[in-house]
PDB file of N, CA and C in Angstrom:
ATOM      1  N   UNK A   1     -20.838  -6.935  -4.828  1.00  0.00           N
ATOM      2  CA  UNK A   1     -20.578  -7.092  -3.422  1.00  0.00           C
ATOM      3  C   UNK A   1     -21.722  -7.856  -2.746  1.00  0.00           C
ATOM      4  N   UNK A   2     -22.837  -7.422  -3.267  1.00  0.00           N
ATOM      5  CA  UNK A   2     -23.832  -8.274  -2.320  1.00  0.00           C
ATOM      6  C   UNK A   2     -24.150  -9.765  -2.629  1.00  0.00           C
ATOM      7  N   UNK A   3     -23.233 -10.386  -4.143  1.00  0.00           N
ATOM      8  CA  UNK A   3     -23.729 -11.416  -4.530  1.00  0.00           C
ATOM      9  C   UNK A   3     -22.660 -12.519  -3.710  1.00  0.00           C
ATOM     10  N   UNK A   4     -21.409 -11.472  -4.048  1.00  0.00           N
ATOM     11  CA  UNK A   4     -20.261 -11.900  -3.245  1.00  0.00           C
ATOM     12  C   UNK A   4     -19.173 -11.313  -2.511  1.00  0.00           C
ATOM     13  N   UNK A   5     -19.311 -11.483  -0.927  1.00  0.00           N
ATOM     14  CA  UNK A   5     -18.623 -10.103  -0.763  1.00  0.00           C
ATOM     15  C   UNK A   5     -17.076 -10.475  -0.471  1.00  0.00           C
ATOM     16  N   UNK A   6     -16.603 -11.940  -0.647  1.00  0.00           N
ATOM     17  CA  UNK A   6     -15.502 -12.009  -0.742  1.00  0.00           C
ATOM     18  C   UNK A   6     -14.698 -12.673  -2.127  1.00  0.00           C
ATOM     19  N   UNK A   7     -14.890 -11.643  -2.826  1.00  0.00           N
ATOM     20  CA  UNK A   7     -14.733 -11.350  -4.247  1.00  0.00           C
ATOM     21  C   UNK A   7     -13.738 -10.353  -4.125  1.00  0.00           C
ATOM     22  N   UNK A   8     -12.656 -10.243  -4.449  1.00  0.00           N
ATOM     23  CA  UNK A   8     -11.389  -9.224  -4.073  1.00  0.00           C
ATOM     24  C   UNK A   8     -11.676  -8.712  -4.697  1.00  0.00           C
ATOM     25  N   UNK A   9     -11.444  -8.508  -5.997  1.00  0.00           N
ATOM     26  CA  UNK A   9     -11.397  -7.121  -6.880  1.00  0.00           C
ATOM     27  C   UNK A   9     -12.620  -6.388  -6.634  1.00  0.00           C
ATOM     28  N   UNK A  10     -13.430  -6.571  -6.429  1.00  0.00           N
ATOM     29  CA  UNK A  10     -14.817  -5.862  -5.812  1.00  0.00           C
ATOM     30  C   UNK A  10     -14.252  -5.358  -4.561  1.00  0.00           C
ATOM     31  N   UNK A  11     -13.687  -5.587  -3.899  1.00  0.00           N
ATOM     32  CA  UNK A  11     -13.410  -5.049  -2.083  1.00  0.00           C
ATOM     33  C   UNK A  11     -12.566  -4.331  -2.440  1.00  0.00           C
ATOM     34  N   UNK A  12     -11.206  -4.462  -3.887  1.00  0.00           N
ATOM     35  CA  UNK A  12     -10.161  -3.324  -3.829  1.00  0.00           C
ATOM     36  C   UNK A  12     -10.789  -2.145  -4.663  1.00  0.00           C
ATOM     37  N   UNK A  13     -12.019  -2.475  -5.311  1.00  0.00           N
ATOM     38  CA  UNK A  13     -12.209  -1.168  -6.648  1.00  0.00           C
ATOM     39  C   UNK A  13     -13.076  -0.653  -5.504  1.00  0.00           C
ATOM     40  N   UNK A  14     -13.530  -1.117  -4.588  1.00  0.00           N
ATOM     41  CA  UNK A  14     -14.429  -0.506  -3.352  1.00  0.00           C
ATOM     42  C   UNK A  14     -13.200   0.390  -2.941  1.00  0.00           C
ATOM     43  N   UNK A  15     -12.401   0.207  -2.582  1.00  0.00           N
ATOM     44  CA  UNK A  15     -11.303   1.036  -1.636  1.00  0.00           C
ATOM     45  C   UNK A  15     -10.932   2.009  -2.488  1.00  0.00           C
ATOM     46  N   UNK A  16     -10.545   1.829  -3.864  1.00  0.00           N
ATOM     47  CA  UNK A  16     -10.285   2.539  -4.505  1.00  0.00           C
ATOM     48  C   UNK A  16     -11.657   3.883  -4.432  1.00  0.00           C
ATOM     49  N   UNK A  17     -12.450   3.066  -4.866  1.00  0.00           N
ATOM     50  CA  UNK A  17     -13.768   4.407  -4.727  1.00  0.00           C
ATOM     51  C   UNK A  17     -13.745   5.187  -3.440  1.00  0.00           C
ATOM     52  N   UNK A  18     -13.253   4.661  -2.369  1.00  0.00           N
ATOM     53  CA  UNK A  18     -13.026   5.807  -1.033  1.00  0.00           C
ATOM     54  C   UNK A  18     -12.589   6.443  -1.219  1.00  0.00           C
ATOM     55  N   UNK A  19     -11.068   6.108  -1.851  1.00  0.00           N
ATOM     56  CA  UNK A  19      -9.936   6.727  -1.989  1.00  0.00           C
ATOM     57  C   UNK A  19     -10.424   8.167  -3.296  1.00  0.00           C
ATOM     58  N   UNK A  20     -11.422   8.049  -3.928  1.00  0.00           N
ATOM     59  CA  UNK A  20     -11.498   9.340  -4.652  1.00  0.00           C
ATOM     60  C   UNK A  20     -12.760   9.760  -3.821  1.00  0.00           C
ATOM     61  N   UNK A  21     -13.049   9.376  -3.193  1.00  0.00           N
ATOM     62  CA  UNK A  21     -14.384  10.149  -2.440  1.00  0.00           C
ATOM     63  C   UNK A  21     -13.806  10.617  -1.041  1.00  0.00           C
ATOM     64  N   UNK A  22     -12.246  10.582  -0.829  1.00  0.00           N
ATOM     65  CA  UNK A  22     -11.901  11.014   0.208  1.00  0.00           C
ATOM     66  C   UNK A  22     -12.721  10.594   1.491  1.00  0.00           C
ATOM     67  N   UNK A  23     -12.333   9.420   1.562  1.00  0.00           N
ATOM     68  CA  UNK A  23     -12.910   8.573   2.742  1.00  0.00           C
ATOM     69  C   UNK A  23     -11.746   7.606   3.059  1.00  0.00           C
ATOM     70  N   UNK A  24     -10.981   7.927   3.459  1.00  0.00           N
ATOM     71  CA  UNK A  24      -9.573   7.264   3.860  1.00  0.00           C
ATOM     72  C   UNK A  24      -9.590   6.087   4.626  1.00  0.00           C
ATOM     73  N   UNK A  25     -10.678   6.311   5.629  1.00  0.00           N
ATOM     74  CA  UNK A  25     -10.880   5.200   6.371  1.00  0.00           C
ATOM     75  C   UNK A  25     -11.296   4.096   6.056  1.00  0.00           C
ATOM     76  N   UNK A  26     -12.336   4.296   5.077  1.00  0.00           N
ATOM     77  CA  UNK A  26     -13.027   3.480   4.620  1.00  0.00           C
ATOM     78  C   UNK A  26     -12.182   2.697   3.440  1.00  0.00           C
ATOM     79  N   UNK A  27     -11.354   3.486   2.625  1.00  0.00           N
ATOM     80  CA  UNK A  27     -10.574   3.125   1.499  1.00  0.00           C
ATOM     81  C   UNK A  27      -9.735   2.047   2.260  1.00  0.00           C
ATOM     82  N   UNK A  28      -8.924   2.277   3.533  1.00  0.00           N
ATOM     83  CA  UNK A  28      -8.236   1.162   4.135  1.00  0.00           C
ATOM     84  C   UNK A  28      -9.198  -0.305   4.851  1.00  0.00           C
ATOM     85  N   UNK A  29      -9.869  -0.048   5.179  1.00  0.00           N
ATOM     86  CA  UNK A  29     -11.085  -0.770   5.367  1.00  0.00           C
ATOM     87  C   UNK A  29     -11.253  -1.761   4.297  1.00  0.00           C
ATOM     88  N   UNK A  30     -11.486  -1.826   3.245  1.00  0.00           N
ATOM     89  CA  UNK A  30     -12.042  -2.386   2.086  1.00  0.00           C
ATOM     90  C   UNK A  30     -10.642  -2.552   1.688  1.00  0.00           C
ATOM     91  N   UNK A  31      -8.817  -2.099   1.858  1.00  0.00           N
ATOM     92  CA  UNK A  31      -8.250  -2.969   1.619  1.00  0.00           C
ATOM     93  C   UNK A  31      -8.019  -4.369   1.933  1.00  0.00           C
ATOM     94  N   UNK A  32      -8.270  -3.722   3.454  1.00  0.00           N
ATOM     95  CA  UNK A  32      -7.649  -4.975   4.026  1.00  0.00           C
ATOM     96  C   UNK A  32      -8.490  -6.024   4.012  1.00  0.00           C
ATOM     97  N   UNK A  33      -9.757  -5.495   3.730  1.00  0.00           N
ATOM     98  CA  UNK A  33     -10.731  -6.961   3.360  1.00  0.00           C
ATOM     99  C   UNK A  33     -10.465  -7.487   1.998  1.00  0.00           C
ATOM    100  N   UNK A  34      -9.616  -7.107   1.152  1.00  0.00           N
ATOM    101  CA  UNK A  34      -8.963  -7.612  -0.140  1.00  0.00           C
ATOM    102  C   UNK A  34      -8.045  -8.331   0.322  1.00  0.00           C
ATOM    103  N   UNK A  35      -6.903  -7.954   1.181  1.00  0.00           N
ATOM    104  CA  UNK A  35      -5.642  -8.703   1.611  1.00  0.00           C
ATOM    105  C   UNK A  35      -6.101  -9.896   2.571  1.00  0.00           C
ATOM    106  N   UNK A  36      -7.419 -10.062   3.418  1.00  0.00           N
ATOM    107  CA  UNK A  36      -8.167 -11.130   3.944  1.00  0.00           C
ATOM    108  C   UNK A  36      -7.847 -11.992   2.708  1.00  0.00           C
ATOM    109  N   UNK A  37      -8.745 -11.863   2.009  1.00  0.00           N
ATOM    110  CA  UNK A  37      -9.273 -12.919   1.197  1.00  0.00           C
ATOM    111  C   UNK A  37      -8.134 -13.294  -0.113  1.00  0.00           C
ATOM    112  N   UNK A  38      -7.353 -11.857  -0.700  1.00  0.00           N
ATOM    113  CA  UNK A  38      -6.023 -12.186  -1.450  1.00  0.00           C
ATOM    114  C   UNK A  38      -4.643 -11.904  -1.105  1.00  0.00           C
ATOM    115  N   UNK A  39      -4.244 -12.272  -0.003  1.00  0.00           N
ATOM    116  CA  UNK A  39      -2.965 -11.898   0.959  1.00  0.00           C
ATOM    117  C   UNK A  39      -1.781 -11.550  -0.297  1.00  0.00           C
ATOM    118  N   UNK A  40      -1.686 -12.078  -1.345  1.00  0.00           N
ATOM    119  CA  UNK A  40      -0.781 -11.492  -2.243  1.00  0.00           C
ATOM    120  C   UNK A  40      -1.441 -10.427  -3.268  1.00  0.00           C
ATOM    121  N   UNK A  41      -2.421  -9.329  -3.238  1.00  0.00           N
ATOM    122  CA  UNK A  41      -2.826  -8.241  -3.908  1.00  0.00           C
ATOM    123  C   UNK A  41      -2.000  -7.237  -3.774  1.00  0.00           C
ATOM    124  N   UNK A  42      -0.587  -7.011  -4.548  1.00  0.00           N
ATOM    125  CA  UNK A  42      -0.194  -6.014  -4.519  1.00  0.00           C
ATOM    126  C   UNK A  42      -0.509  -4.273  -4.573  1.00  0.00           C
ATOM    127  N   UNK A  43      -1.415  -4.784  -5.406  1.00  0.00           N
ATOM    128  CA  UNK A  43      -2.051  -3.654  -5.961  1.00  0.00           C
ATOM    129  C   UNK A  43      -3.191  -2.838  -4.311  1.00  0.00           C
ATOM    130  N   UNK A  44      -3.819  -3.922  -3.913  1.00  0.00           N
ATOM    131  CA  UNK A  44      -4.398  -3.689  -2.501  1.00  0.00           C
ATOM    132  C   UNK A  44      -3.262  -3.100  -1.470  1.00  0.00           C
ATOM    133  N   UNK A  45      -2.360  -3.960  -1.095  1.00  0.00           N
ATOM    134  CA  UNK A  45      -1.457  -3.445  -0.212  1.00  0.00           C
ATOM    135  C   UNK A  45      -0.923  -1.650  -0.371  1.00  0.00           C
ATOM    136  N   UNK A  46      -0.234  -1.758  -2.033  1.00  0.00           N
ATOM    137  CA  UNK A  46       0.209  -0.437  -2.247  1.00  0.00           C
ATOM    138  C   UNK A  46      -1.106   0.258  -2.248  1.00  0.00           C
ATOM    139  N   UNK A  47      -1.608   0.645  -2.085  1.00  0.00           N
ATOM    140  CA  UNK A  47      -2.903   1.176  -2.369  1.00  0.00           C
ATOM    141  C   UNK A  47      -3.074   1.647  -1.020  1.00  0.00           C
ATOM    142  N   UNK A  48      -3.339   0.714   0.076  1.00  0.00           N
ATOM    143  CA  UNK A  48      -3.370   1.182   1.136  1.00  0.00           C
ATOM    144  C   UNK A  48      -2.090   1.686   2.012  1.00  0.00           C
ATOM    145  N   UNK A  49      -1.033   1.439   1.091  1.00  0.00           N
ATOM    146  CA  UNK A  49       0.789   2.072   1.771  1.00  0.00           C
ATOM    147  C   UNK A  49       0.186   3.823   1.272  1.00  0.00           C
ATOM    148  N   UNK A  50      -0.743   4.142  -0.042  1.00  0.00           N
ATOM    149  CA  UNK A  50      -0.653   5.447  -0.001  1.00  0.00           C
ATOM    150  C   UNK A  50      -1.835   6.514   0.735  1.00  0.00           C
ATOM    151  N   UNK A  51      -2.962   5.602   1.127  1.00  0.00           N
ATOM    152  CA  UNK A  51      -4.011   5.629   1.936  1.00  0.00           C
ATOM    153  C   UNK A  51      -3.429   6.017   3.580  1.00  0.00           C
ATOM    154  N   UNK A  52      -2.546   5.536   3.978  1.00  0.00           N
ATOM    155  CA  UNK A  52      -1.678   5.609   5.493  1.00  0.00           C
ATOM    156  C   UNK A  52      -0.752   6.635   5.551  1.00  0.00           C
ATOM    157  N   UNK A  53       0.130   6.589   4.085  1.00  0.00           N
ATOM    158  CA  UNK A  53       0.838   8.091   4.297  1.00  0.00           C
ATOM    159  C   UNK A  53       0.048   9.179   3.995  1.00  0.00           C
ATOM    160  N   UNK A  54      -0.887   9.130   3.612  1.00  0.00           N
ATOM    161  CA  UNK A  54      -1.734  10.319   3.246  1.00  0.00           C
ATOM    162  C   UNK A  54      -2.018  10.466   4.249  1.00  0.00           C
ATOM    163  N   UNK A  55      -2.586   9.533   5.333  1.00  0.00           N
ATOM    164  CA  UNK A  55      -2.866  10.153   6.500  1.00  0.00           C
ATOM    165  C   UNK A  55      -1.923  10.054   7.605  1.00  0.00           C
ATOM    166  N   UNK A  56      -0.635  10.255   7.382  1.00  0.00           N
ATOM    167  CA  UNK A  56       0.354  10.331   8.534  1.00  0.00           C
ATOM    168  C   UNK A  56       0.539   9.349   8.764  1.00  0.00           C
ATOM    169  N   UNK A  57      -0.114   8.203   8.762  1.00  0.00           N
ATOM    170  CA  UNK A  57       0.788   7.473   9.236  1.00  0.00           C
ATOM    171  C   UNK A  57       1.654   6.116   9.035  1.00  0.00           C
ATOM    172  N   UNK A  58       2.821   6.598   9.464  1.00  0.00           N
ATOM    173  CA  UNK A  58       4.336   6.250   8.389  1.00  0.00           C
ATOM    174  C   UNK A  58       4.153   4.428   9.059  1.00  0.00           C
ATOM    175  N   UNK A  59       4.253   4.251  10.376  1.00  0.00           N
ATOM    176  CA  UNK A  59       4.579   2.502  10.237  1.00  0.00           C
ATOM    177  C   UNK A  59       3.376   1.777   9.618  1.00  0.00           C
ATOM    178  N   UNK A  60       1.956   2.099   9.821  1.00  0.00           N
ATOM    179  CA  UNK A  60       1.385   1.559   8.884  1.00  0.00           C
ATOM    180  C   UNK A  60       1.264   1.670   7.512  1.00  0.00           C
ATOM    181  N   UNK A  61       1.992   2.497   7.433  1.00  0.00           N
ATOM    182  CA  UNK A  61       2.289   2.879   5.269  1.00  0.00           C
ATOM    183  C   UNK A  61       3.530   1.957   5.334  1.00  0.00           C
ATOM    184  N   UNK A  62       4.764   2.150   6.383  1.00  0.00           N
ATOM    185  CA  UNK A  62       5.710   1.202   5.899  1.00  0.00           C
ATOM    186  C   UNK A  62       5.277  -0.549   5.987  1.00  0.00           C
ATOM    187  N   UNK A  63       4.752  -0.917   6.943  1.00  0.00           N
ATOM    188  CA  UNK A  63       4.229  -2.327   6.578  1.00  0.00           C
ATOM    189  C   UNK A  63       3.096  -2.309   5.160  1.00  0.00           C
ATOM    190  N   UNK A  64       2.362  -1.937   4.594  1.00  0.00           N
ATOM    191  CA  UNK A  64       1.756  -1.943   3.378  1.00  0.00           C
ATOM    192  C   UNK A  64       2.716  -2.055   2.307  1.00  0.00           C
ATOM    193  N   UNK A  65       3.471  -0.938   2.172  1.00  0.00           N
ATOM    194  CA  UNK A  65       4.021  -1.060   1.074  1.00  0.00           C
ATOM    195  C   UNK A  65       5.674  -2.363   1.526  1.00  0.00           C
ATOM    196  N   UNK A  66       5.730  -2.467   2.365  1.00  0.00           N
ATOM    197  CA  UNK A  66       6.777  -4.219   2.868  1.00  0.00           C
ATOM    198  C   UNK A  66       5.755  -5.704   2.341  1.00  0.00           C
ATOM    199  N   UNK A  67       4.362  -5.342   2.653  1.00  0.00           N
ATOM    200  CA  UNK A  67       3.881  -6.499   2.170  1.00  0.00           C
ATOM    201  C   UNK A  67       3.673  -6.605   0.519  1.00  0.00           C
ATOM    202  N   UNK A  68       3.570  -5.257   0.122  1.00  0.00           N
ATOM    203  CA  UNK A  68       3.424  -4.595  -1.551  1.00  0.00           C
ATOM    204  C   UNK A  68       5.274  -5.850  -2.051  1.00  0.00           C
ATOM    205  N   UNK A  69       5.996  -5.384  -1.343  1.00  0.00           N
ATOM    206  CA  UNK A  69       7.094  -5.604  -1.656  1.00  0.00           C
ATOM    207  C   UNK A  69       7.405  -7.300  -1.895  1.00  0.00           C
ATOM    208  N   UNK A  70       6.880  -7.483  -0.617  1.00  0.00           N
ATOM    209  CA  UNK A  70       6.550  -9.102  -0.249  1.00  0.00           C
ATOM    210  C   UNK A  70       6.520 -10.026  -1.762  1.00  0.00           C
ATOM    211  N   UNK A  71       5.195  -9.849  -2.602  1.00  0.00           N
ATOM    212  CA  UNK A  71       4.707 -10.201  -3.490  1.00  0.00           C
ATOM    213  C   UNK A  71       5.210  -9.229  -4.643  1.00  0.00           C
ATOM    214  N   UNK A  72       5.411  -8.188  -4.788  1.00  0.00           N
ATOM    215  CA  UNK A  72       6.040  -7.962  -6.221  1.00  0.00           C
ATOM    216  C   UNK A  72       7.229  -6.556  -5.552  1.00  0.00           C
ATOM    217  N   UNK A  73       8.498  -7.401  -5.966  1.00  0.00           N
ATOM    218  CA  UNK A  73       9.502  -6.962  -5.161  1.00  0.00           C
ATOM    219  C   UNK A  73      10.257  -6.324  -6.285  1.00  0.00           C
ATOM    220  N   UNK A  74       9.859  -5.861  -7.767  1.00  0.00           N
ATOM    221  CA  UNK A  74      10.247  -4.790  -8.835  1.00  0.00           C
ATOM    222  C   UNK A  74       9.518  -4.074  -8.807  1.00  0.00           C
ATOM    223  N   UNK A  75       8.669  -3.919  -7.796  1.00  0.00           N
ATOM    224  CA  UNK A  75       7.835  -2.611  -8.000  1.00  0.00           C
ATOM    225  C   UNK A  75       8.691  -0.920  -7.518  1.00  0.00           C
ATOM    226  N   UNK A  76       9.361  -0.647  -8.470  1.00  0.00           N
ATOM    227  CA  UNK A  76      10.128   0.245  -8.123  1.00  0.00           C
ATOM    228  C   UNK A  76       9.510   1.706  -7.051  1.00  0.00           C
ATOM    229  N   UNK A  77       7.987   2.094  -7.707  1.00  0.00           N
ATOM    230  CA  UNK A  77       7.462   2.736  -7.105  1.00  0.00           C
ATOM    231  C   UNK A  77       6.871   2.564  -5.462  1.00  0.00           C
ATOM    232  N   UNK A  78       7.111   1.465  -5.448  1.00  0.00           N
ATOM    233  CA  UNK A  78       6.494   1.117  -3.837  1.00  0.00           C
ATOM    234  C   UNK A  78       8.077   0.847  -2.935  1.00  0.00           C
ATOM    235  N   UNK A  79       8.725   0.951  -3.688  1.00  0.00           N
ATOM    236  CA  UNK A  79      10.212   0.994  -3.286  1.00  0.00           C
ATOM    237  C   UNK A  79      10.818   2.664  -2.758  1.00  0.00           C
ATOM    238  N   UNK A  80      10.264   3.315  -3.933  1.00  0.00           N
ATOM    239  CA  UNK A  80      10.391   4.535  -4.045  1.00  0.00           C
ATOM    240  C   UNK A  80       9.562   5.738  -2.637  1.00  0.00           C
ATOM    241  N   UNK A  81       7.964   4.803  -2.535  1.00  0.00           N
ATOM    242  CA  UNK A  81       7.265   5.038  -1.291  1.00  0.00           C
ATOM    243  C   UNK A  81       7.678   5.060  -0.461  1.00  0.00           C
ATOM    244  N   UNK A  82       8.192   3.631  -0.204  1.00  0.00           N
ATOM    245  CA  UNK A  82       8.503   2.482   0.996  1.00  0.00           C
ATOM    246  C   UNK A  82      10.165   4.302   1.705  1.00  0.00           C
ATOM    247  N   UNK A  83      10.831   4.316   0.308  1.00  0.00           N
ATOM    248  CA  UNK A  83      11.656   5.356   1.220  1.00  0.00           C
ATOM    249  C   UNK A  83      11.125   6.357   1.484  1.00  0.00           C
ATOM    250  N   UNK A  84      10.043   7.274   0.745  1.00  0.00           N
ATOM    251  CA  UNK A  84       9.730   8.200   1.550  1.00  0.00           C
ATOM    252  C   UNK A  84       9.070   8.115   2.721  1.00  0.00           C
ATOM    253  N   UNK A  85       8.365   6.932   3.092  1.00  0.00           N
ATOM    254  CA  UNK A  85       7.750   6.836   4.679  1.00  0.00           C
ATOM    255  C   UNK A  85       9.154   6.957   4.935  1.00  0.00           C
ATOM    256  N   UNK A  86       9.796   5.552   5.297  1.00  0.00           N
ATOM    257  CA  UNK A  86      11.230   5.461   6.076  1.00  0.00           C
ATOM    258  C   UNK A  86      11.910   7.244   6.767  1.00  0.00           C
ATOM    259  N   UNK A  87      12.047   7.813   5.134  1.00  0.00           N
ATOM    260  CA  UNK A  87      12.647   9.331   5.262  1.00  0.00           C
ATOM    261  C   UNK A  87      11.080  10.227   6.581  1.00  0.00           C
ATOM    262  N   UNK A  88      10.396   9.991   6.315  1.00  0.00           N
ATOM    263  CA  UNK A  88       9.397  10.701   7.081  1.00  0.00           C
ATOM    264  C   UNK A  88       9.458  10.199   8.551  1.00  0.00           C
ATOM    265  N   UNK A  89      10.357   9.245   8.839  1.00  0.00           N
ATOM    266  CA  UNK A  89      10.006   8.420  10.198  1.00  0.00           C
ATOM    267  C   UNK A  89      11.529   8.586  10.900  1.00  0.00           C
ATOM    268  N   UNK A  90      12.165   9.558   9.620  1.00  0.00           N
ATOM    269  CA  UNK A  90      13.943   9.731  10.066  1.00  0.00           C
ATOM    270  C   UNK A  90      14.581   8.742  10.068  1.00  0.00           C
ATOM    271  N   UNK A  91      14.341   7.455   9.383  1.00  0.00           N
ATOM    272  CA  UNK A  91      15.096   6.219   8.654  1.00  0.00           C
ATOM    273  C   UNK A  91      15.994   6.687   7.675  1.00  0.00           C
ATOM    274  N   UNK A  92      16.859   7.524   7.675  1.00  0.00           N
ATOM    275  CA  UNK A  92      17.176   7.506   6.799  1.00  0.00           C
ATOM    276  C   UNK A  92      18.063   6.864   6.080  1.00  0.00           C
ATOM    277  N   UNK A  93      18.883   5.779   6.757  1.00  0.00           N
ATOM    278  CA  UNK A  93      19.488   4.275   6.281  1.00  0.00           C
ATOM    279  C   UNK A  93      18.909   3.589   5.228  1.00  0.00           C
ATOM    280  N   UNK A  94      17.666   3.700   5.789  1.00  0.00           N
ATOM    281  CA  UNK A  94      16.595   2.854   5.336  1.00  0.00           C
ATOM    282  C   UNK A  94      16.261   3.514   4.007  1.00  0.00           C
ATOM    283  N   UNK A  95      15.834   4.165   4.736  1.00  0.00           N
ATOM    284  CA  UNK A  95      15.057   5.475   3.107  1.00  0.00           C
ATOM    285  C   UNK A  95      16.462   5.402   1.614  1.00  0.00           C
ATOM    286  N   UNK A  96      17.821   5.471   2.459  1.00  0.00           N
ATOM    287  CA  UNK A  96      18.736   5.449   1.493  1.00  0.00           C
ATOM    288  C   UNK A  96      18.676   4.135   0.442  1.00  0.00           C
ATOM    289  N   UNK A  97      18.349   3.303   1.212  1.00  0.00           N
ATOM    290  CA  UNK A  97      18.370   1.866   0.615  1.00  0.00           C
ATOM    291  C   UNK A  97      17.640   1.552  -0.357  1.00  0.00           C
ATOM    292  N   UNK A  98      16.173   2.009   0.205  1.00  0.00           N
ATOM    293  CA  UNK A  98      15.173   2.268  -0.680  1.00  0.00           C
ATOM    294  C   UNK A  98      14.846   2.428  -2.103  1.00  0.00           C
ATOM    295  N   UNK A  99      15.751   3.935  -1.468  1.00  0.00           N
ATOM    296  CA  UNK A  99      15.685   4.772  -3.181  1.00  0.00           C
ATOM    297  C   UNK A  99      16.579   4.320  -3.954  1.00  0.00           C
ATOM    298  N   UNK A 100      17.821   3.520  -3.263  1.00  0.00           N
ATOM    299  CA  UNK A 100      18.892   2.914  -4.631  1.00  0.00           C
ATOM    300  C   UNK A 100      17.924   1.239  -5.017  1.00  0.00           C
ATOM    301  N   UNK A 101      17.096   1.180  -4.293  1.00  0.00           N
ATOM    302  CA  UNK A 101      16.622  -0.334  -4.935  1.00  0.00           C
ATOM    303  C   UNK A 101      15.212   0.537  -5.942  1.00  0.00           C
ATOM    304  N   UNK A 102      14.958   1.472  -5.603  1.00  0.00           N
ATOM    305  CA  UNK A 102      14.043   1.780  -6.730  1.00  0.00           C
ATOM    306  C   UNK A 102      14.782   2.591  -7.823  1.00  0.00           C
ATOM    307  N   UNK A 103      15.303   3.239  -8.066  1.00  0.00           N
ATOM    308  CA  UNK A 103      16.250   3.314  -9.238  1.00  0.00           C
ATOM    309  C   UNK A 103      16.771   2.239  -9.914  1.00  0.00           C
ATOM    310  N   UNK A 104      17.298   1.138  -8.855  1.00  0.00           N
ATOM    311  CA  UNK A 104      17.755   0.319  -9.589  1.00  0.00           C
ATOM    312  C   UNK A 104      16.953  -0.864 -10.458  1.00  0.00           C
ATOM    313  N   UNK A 105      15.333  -1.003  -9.873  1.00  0.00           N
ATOM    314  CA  UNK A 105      14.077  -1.489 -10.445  1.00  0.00           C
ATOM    315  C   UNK A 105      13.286  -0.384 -11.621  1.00  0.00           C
ATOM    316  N   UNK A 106      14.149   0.579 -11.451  1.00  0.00           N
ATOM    317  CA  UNK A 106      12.913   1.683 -13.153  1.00  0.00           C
ATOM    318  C   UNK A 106      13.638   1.357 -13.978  1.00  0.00           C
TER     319      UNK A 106
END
């Protein structure tokens, strides 16, 4: 980080390290400075879709895991997410949709 701090995989294994040190804030923080610099990091986006529902909150978990989707759109599990925010936000149209496109991606 200090040699280069816009070096993505360094800013997402940073977020990741929040994310087990229970620092939520910080874990989203250091995504989105991954999605700065690699706007298609799936792995960043979903990452921070489970960083937002962990902490309640559902439209910023549902845009994470929409941009997760954006760039890798078989990711059944971020499909699978993507409906449980929806279901948590009483989408449940949505949430329905969801879960038949992630079944239909495992």
């Amino acid at each position: 980080m200090e040699l280069d701090g816009n070096f993505a995989s360094a800013q997402y294994y940073r977020g990741q390290t929040f994310d087990r040190m229970e620092r939520p804030d910080d874990a989203i923080a250091a995504y989105k400075k991954t999605l700065e610099i690699d706007p298609a990091n799936s792995a960043a986006s979903f990452d921070m879709g489970v960083a937002y529902y962990n902490k309640g909150d559902y439209p910023n978990a549902a845009a994470a895991y929409q941009q997760t989707l954006k760039y890798d759109p078989n990711n059944a599990q971020a499909h699978a997410n993507l409906a449980s925010t929806y279901r948590q936000q009483e989408r449940y149209v949505d949430a329905n949709a969801e879960y038949k496109a992630a079944s239909e991606k495992a």
